[in-house]
Protein backbone atom coordinates (compact mmCIF):
# COMPACT_ATOMS: atom_id res chain seq x y z
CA UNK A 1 -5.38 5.45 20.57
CA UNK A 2 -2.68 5.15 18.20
CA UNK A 3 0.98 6.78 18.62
CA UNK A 4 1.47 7.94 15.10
CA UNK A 5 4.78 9.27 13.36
CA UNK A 6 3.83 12.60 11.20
CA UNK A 7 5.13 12.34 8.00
CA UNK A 8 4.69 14.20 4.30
CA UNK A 9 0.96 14.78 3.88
CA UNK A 10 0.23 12.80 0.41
CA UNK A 11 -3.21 13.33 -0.84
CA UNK A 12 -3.94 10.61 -3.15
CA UNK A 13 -5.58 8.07 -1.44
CA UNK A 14 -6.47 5.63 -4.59
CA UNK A 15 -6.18 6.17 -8.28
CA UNK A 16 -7.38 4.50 -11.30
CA UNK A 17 -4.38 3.23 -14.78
CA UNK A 18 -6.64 3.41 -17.61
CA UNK A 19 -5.13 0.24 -20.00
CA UNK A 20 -6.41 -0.19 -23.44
CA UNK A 21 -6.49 -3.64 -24.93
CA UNK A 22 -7.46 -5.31 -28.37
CA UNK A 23 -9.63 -8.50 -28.32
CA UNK A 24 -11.57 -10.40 -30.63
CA UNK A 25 -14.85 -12.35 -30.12
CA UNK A 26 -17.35 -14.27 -32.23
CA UNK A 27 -20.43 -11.65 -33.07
CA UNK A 28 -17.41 -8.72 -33.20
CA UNK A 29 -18.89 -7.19 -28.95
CA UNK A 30 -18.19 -9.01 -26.02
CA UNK A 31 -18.70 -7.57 -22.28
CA UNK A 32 -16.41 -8.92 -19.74
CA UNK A 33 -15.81 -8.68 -16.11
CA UNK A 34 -12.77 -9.76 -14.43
CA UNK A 35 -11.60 -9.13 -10.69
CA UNK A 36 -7.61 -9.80 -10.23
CA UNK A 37 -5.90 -9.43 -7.21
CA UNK A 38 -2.45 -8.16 -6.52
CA UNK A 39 -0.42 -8.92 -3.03
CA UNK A 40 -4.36 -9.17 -1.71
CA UNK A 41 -5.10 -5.52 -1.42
CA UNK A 42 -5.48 -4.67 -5.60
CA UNK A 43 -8.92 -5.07 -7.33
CA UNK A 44 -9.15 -4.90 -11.10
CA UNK A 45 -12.22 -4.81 -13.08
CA UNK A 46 -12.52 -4.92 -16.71
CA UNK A 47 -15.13 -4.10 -18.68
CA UNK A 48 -15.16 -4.38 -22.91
CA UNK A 49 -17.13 -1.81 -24.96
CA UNK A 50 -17.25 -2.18 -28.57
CA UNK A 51 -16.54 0.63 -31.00
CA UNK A 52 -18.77 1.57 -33.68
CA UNK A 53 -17.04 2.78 -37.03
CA UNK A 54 -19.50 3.73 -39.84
CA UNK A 55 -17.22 3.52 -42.45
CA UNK A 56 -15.13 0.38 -44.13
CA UNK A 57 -11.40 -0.10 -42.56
CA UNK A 58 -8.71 0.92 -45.14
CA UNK A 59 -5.87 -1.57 -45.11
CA UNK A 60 -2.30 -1.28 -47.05
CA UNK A 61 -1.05 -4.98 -47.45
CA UNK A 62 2.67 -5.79 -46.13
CA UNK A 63 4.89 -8.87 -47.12
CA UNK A 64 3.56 -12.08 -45.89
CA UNK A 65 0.24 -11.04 -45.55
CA UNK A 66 -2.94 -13.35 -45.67
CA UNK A 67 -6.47 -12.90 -46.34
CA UNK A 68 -6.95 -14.76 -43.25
CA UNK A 69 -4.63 -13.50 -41.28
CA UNK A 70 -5.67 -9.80 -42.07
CA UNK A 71 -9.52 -11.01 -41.24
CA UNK A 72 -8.49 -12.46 -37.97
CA UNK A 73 -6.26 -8.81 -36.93
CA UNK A 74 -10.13 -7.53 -37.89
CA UNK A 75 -12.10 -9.88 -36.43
CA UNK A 76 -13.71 -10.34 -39.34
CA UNK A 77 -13.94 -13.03 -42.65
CA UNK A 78 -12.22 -13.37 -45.46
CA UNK A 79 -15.26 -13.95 -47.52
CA UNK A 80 -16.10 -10.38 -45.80
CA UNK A 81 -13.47 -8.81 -47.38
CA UNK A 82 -13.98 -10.15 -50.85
CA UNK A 83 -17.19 -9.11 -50.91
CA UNK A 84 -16.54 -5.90 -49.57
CA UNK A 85 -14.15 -5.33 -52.06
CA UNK A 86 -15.77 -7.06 -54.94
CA UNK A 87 -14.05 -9.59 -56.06
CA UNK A 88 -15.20 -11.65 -58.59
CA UNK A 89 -12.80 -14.91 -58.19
CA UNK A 90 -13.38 -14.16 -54.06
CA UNK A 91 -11.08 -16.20 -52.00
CA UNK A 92 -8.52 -16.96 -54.48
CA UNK A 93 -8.05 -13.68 -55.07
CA UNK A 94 -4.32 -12.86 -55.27
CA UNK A 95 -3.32 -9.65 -52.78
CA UNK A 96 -0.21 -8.19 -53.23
CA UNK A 97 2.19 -5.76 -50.86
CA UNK A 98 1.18 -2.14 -51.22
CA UNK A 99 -2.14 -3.03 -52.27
CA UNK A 100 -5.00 -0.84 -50.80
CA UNK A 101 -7.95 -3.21 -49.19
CA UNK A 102 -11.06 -2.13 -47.31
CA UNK A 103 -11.97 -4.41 -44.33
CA UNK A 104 -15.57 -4.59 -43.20
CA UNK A 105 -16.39 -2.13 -40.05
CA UNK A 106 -16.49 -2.22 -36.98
CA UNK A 107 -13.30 -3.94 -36.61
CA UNK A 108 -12.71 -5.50 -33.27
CA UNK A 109 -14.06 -4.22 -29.50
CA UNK A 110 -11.69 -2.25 -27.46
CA UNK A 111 -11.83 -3.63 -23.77
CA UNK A 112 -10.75 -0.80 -21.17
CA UNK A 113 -9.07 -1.82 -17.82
CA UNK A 114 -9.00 0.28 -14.39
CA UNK A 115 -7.23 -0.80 -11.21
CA UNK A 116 -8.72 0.64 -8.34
CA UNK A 117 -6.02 0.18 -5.21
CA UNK A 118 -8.06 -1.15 -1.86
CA UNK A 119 -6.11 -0.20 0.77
CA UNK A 120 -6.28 -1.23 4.30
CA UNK A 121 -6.75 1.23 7.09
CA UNK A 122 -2.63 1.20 8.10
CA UNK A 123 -1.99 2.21 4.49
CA UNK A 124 -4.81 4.31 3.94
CA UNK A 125 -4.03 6.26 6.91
CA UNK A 126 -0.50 6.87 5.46
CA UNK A 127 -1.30 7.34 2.00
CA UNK A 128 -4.04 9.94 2.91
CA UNK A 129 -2.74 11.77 6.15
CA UNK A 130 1.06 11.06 6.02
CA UNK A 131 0.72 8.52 9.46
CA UNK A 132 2.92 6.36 9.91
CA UNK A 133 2.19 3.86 12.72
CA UNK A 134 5.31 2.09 13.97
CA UNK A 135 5.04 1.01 17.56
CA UNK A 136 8.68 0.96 18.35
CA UNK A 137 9.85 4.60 16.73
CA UNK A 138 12.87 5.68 18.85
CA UNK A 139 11.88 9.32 17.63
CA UNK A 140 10.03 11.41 20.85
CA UNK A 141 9.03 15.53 21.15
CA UNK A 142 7.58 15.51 24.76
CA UNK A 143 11.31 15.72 26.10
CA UNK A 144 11.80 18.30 28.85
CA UNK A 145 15.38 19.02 30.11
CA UNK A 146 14.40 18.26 34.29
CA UNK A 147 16.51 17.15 36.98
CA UNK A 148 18.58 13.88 37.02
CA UNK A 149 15.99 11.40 38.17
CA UNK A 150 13.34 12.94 35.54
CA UNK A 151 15.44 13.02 33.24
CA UNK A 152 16.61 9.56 34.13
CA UNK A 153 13.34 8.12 34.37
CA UNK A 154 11.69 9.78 31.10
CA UNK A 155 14.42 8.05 28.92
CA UNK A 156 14.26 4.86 30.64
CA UNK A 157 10.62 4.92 29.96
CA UNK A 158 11.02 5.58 26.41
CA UNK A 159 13.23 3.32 25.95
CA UNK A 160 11.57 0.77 27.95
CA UNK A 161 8.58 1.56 25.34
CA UNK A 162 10.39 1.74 21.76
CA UNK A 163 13.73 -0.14 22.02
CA UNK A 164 13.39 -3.19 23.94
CA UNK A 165 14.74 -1.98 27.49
CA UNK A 166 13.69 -4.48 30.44
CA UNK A 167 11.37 -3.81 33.26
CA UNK A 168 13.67 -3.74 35.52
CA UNK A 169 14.97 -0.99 34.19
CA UNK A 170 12.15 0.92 34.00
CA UNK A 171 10.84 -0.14 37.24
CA UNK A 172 14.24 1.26 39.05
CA UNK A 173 14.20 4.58 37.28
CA UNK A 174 10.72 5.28 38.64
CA UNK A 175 12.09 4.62 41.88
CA UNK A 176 14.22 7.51 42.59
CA UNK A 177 10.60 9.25 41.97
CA UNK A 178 8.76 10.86 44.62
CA UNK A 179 5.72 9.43 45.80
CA UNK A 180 4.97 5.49 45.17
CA UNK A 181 4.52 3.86 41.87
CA UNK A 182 0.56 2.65 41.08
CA UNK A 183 -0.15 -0.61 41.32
CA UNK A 184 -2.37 0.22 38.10
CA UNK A 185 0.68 1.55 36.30
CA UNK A 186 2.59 -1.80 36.69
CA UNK A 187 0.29 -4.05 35.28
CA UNK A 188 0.58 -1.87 32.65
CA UNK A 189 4.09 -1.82 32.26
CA UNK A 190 3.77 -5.77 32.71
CA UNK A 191 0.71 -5.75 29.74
CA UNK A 192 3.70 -3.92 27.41
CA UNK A 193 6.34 -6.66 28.32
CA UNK A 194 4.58 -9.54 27.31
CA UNK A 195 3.45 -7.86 23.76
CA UNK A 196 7.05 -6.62 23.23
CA UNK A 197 8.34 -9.93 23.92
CA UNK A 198 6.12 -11.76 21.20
CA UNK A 199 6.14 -8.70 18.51
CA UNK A 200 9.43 -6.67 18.90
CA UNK A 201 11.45 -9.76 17.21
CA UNK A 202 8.77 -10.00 14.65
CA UNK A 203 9.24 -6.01 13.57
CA UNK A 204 13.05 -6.21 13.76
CA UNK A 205 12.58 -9.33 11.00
CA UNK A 206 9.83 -7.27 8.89
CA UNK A 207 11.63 -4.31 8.61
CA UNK A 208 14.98 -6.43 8.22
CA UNK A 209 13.78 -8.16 5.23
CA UNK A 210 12.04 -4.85 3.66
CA UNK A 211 15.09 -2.80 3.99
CA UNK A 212 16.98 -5.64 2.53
CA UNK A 213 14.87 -5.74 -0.74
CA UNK A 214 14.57 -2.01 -0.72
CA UNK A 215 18.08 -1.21 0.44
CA UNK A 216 18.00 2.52 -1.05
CA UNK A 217 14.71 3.55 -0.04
CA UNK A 218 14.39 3.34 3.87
CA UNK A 219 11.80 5.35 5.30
CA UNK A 220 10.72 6.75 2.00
CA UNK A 221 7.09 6.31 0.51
CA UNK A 222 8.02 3.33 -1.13
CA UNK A 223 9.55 1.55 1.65
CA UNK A 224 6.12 2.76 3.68
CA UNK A 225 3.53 1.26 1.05
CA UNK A 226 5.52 -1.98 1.41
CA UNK A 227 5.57 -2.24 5.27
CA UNK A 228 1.70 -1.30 5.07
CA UNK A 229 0.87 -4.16 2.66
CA UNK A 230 2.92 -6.59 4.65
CA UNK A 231 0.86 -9.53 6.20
CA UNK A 232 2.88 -10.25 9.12
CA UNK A 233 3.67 -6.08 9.64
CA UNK A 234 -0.17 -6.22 9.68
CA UNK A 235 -1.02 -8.66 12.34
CA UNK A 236 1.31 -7.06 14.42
CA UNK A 237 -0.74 -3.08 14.18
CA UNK A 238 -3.81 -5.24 14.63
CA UNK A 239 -2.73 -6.66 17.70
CA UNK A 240 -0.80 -3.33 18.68
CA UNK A 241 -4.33 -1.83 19.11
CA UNK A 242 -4.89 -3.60 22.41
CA UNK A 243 -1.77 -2.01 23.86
CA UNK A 244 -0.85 1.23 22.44
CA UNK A 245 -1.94 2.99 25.94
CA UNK A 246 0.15 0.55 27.92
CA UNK A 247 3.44 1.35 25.78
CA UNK A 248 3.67 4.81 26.81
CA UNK A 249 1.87 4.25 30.10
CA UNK A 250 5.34 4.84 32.12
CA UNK A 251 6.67 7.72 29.80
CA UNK A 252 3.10 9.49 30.67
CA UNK A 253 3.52 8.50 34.53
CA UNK A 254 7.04 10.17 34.61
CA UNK A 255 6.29 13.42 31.92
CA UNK A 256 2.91 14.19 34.06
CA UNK A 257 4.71 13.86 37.65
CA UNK A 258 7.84 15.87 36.77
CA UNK A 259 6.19 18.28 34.74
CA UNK A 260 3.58 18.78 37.51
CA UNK A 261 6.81 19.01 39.90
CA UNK A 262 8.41 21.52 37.61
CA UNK A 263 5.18 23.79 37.33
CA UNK A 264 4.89 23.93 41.32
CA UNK A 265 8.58 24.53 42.48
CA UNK A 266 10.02 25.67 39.45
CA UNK A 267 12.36 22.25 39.63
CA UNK A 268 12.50 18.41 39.72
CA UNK A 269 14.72 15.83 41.57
């Protein structure tokens, strides 16, 4: 089970940009579909529809205008236009700025675009619920204020979990501890060390570079839909999965023990 960070709840968890564009095609309709990708996680489709106007385009000629360059903006002819406007000497007739022409309906299709934003589950969970899953948050709110060697022992678990601390360090903090520590509970202390080892450099460089790019917005939405679209940020969750009980396997040793101590004498070592 995932250790998760609460942050703001956000409640949009995709959302559509409606785009309209102009394009031209032989019979005047064209249907398209398109899928583009963005950073691997962005799908766009696009789909043309053409519009239907009953009546003839009115058209107010500028400097530099040509028939067939005004039948092209219309997809449309110019031998449309002449007749349309009946004209007896047809394409040589002369069309001057100001002049009021009517262009042959329907004019061109209007192709509509929507960008639908595929998220994966890291993102998704963030987006949607406000979780943020980052395996080596220093943050904790399990903290009670025991004795010396709890106390000891709870930090030196933490940090053992979040920040990179050694095993031995861990390992002689739960020593002080009454009792003996499980056999069970060191392999998974030993499980931690050898994920740590490969992945803790990896999110120090991930977060390096992202806060590097983004140097104003650390910890802010932004900075979080980045680090959740992030390949390598990615691999690493993925392969977090397999170990997220082991992390906080000696926290939840100490915290259980102490406050187990605490509720039967009233006091810990």
């Amino acid at each position: 089970m995932l250790r998760r960070l609460l942050g703001a709840l956000l409640t949009v968890a995709a959302f559509a940009v409606p785009t309209a564009l102009s394009a031209c095609s032989d019979d005047g309709s064209t249907t398209q579909s398109t899928t583009l990708a963005f950073n691997t996680f962005v799908q766009t489709t696009v789909e043309a529809t053409t519009t239907t106007t009953l009546a003839p385009l009115a058209y107010t000629v500028v400097s530099g205008d040509a028939l067939s360059r005004i039948a092209d903006d219309f997809c449309t002819s110019a031998a449309e236009i002449a007749t349309l406007n009946g004209w007896s000497d047809g394409l040589q007739h002369v069309i001057l700025p100001g002049q009021t022409i009517q262009i042959p309906a329907p004019g061109c299709p209007v192709v509509t675009t929507s960008t639908t934003i595929v998220m994966n589950k890291y993102l998704e969970l963030y987006v949607s619920d406000g979780v943020v899953t980052n395996p080596f948050d220093p943050n904790t709110v399990d903290h009670v204020n025991w004795g010396p060697d709890c106390y000891a022992a709870y930090w030196a678990a933490h940090s053992f979990a979040v920040q990179g601390a050694s095993k031995a360090s861990v390992m002689a903090a739960l020593e002080p501890l009454p009792g003996s520590i499980p056999s069970a509970l060191v392999a998974e202390i030993d499980a931690w060390v050898v994920f740590s080892s490969k992945w803790y450099p990896v999110y120090a460089d991930v977060r390096g570079r992202i806060e590097a790019e983004y140097p104003m917005y650390p910890n802010t939405d932004t900075f979080y839909r980045v680090l959740f679209s992030d390949p390598e940020y990615l691999t690493l969750l993925e392969a977090y999965e397999f170990v997220d009980d082991e992390q906080f396997a000696a926290k939840f040793f100490v915290t259980d023990l102490c406050a187990d101590l605490f509720t039967t004498r009233g006091s810990t070592p």
